[in-house]
N, C-alpha and C. Protein backbone atom coordinates (compact mmCIF):
# COMPACT_ATOMS: atom_id res chain seq x y z
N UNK A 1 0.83 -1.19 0.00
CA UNK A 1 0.00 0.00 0.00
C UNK A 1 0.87 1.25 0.00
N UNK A 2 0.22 2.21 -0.55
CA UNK A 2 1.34 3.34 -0.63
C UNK A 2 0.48 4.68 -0.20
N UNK A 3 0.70 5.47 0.50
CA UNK A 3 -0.55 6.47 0.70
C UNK A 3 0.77 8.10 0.43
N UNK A 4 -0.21 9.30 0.19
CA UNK A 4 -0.41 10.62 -0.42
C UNK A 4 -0.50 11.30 0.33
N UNK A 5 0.23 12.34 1.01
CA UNK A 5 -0.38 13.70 1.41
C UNK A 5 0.18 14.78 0.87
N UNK A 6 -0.94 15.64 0.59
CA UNK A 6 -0.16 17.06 -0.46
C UNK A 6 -0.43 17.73 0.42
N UNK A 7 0.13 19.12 0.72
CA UNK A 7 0.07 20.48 0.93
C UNK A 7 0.82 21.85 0.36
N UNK A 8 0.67 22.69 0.22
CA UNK A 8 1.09 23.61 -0.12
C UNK A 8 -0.36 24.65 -1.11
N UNK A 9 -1.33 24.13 -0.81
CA UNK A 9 -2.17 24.78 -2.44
C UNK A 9 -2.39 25.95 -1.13
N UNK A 10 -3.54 26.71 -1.54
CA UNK A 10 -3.82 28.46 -0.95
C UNK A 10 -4.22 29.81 -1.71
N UNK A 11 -4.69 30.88 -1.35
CA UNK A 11 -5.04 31.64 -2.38
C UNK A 11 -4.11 32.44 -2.30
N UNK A 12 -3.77 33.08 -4.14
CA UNK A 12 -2.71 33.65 -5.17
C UNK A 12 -3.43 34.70 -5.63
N UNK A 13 -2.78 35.90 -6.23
CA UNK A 13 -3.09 36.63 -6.89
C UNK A 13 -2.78 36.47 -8.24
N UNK A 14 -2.95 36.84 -9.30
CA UNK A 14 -2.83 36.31 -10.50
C UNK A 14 -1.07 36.71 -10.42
N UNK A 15 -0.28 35.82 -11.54
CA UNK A 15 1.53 36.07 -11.35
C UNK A 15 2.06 35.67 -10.17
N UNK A 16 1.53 35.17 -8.85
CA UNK A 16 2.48 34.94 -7.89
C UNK A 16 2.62 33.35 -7.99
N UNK A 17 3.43 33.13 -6.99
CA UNK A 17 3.60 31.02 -7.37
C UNK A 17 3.52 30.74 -5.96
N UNK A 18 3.00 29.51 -6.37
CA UNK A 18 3.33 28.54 -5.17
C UNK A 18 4.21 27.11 -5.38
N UNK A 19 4.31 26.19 -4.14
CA UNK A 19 4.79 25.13 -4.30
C UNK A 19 3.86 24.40 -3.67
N UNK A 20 3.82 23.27 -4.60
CA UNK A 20 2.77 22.25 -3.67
C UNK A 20 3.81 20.90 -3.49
N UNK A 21 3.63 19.93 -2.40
CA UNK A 21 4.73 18.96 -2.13
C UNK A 21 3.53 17.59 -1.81
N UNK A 22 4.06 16.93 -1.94
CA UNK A 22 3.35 15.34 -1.95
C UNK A 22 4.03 14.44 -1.33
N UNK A 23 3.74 14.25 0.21
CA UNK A 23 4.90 12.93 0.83
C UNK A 23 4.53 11.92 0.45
N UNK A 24 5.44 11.22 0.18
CA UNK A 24 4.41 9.31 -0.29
C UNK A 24 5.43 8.51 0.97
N UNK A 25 4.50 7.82 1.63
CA UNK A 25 4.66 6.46 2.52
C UNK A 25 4.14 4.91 2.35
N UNK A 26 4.72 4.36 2.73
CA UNK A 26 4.28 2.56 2.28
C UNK A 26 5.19 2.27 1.86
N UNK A 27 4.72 1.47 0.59
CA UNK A 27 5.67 0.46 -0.30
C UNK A 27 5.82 1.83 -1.56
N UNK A 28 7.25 2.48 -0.94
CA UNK A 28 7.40 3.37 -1.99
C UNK A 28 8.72 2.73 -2.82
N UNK A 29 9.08 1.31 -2.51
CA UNK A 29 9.75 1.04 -3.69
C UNK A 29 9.15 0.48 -5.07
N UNK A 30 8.00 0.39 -4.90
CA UNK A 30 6.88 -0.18 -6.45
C UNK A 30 6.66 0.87 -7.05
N UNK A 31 6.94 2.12 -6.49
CA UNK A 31 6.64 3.33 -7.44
C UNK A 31 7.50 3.86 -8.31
N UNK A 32 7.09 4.09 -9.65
CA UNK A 32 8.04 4.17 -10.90
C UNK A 32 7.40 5.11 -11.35
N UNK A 33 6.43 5.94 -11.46
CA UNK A 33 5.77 7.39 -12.03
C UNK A 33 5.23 8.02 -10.52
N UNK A 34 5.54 9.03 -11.18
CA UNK A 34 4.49 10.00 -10.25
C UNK A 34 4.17 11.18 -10.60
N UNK A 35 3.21 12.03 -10.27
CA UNK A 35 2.41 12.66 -11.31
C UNK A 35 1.60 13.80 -10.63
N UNK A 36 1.12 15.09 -10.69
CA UNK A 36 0.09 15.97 -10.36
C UNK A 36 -0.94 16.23 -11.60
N UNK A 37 -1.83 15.74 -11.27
CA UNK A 37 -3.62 16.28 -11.70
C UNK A 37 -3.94 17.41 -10.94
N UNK A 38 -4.99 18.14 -11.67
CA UNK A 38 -6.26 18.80 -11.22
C UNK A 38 -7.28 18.92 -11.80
N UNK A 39 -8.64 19.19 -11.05
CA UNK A 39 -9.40 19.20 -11.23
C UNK A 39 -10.07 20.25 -10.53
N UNK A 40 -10.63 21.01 -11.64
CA UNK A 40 -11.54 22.31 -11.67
C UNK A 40 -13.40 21.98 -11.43
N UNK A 41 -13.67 23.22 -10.92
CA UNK A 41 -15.09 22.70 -10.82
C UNK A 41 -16.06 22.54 -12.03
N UNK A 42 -16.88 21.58 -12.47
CA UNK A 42 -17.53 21.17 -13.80
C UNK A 42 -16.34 20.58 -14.45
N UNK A 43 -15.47 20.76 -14.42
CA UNK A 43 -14.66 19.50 -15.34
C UNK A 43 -13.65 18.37 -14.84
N UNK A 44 -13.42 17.57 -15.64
CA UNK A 44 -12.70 16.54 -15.32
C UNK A 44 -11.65 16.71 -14.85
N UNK A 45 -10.78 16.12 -14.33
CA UNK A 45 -9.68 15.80 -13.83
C UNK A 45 -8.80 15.55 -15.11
N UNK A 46 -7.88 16.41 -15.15
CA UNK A 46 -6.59 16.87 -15.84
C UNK A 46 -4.90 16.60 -15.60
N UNK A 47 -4.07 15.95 -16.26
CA UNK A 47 -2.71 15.78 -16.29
C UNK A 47 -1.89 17.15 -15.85
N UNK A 48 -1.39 17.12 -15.21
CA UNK A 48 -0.16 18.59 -15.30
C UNK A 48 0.76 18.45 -15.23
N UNK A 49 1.66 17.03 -14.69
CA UNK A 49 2.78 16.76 -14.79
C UNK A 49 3.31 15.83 -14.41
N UNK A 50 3.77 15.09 -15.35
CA UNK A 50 4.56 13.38 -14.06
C UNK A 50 6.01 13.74 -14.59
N UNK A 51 6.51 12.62 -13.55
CA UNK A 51 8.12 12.50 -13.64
C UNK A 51 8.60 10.92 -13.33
N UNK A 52 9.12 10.14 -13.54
CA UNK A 52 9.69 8.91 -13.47
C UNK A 52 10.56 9.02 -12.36
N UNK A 53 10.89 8.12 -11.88
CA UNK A 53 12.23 7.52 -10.69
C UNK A 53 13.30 8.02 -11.43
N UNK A 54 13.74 8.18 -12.88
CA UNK A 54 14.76 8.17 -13.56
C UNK A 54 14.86 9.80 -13.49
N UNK A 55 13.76 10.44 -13.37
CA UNK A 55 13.46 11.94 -13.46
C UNK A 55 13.07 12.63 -14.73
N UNK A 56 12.48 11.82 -15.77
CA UNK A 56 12.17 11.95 -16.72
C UNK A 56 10.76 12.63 -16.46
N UNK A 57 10.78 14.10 -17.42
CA UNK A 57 9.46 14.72 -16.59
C UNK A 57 8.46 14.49 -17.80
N UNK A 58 7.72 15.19 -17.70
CA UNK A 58 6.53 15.74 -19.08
C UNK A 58 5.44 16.73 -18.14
N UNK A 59 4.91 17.39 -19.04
CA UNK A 59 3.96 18.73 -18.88
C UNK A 59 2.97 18.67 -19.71
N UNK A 60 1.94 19.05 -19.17
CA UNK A 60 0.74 19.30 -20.29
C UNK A 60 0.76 20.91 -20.70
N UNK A 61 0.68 21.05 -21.68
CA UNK A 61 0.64 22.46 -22.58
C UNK A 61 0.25 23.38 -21.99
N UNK A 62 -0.53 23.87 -21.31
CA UNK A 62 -0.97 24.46 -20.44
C UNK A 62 -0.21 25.30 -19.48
N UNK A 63 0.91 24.59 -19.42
CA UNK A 63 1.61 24.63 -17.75
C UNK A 63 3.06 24.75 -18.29
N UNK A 64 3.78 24.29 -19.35
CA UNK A 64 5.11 24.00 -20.04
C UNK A 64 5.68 25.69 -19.84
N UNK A 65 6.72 25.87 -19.08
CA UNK A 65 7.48 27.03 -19.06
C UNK A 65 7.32 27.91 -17.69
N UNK A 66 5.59 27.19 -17.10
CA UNK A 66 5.22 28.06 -16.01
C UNK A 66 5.86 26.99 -14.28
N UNK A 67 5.57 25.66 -14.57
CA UNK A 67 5.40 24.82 -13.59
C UNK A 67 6.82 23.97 -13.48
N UNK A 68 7.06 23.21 -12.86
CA UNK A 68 8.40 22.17 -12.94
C UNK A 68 8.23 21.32 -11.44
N UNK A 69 7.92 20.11 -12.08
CA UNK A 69 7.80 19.16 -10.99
C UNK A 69 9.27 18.13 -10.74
N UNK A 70 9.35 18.00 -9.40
CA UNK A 70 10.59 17.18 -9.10
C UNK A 70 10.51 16.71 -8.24
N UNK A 71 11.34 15.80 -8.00
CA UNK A 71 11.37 14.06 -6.99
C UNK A 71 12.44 14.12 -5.83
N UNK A 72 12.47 13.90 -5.12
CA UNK A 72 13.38 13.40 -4.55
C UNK A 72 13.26 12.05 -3.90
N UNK A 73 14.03 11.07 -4.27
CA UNK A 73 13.22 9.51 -4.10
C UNK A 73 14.16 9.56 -2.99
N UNK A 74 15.24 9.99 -2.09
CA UNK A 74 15.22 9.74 -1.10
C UNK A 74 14.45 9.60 0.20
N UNK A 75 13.91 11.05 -0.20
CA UNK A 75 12.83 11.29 0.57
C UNK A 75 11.51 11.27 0.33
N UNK A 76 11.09 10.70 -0.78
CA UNK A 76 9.72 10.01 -1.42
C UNK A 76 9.29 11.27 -1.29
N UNK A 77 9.43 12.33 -2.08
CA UNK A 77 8.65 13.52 -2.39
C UNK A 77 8.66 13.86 -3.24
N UNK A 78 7.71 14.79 -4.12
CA UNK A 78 7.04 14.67 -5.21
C UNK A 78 6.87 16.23 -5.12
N UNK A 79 7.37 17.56 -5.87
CA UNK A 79 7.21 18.76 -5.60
C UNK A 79 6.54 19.24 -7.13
N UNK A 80 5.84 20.16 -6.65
CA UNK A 80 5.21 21.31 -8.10
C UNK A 80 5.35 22.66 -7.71
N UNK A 81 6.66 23.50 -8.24
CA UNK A 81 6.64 24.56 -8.39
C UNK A 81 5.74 25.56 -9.59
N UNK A 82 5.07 26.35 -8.86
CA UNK A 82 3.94 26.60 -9.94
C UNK A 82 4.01 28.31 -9.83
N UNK A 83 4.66 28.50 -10.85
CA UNK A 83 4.99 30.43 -11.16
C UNK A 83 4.11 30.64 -11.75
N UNK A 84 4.10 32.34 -12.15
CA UNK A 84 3.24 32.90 -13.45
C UNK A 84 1.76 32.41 -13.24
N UNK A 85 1.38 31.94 -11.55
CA UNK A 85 -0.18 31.49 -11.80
C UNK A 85 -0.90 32.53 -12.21
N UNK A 86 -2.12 31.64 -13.50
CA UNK A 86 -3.16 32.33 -13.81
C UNK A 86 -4.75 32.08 -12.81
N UNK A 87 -5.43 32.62 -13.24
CA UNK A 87 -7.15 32.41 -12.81
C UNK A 87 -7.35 31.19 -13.29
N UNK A 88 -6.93 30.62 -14.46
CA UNK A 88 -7.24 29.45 -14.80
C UNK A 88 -6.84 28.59 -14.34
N UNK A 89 -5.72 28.16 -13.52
CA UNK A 89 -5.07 27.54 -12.62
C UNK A 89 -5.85 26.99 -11.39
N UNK A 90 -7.05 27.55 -11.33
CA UNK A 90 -7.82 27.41 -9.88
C UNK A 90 -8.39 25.93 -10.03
N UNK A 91 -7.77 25.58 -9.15
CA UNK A 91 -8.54 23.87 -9.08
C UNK A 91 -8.04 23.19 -7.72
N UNK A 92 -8.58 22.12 -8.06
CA UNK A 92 -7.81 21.43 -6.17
C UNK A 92 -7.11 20.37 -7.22
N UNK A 93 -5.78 20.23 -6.72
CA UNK A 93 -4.44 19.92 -7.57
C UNK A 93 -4.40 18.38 -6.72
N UNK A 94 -4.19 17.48 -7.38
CA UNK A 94 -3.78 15.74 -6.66
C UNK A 94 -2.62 15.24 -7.14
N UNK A 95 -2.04 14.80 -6.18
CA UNK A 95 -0.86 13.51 -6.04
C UNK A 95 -1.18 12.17 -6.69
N UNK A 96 -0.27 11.44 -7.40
CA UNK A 96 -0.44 10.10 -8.11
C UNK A 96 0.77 9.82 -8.24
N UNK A 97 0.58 8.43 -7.78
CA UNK A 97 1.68 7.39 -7.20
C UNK A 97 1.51 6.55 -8.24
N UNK A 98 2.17 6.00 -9.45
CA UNK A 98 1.56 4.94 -10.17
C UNK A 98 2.73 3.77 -10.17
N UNK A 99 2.37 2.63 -9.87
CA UNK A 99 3.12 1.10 -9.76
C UNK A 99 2.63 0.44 -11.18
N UNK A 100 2.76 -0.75 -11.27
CA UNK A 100 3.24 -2.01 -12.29
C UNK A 100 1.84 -2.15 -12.13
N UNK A 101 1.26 -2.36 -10.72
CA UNK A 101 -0.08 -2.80 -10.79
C UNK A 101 -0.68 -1.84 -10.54
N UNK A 102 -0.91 -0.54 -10.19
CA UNK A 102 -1.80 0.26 -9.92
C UNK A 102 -1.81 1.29 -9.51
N UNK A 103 -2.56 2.67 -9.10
CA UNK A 103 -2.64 4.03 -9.16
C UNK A 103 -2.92 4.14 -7.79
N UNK A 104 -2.36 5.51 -7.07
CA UNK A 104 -2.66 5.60 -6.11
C UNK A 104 -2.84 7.37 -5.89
N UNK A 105 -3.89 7.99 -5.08
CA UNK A 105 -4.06 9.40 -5.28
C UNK A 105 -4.17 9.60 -3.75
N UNK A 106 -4.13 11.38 -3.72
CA UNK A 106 -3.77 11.94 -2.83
C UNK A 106 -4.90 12.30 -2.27
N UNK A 107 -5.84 13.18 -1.19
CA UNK A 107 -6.60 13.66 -1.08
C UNK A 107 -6.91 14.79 -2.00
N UNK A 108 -6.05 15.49 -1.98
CA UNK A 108 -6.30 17.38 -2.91
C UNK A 108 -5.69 18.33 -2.23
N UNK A 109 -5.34 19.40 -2.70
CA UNK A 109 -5.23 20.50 -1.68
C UNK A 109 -5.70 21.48 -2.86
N UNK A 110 -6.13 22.40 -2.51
CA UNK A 110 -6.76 23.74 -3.13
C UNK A 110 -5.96 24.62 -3.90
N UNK A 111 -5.83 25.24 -5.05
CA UNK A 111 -5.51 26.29 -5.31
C UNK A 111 -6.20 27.28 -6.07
N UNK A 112 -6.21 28.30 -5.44
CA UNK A 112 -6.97 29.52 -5.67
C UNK A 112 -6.37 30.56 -6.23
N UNK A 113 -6.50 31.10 -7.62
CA UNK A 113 -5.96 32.03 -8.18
C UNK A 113 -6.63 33.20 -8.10
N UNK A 114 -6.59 34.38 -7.70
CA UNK A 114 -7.85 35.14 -7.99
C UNK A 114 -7.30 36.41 -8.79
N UNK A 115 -8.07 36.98 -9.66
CA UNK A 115 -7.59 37.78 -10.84
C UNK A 115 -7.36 39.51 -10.27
């Protein structure tokens, strides 16, 4: 079992940043991706960024130039530096742990952009 806690989300003015951080505990040696979603109100749940054990990242378009997620597998943490926030940015942001066999998510933490 592997469990999630994020913190760092909060309300922003449009241009300022935050960091959001994700501890992972359990069986954090099965974990080989890991990843931040969000999800806005009325829509689905959205990609924003994974990174591999190897540190191999990716970004969804959206976010490429503004955000940069990073690992530290010593300490099983999972960070999203998030600059240049917009209004559109407002969502409650999740942690994902993904193994060989399966997905694992965070509760949420909030972020609030306001214009």
């Amino acid at each position: 079992q592997v469990q999630l806690v994020e913190s760092g989300g909060g309300l922003v003015q449009a241009g300022e940043s935050l960091r959001l951080s994700c501890v992972v505990s359990g069986s954090t040696f099965s974990i080989n991706r890991m990843g931040w979603y969000r999800q806005a109100p009325g829509k689905e749940r959205e990609l924003v960024a994974t990174i591999t054990r190897g540190a191999d990242s990716n970004y969804a378009d959206f976010v490429k130039g503004r955000f940069t997620i990073s690992r530290d597998n010593g300490k099983d943490t999972v960070n999203l530096q998030m600059n240049s926030l917009k209004p559109e940015d407002t969502a409650v942001y999740y942690c994902k742990a993904s193994t060989f066999a399966r997905a694992y998510w965070g509760q949420g933490t909030q972020v609030t952009v306001s214009s």
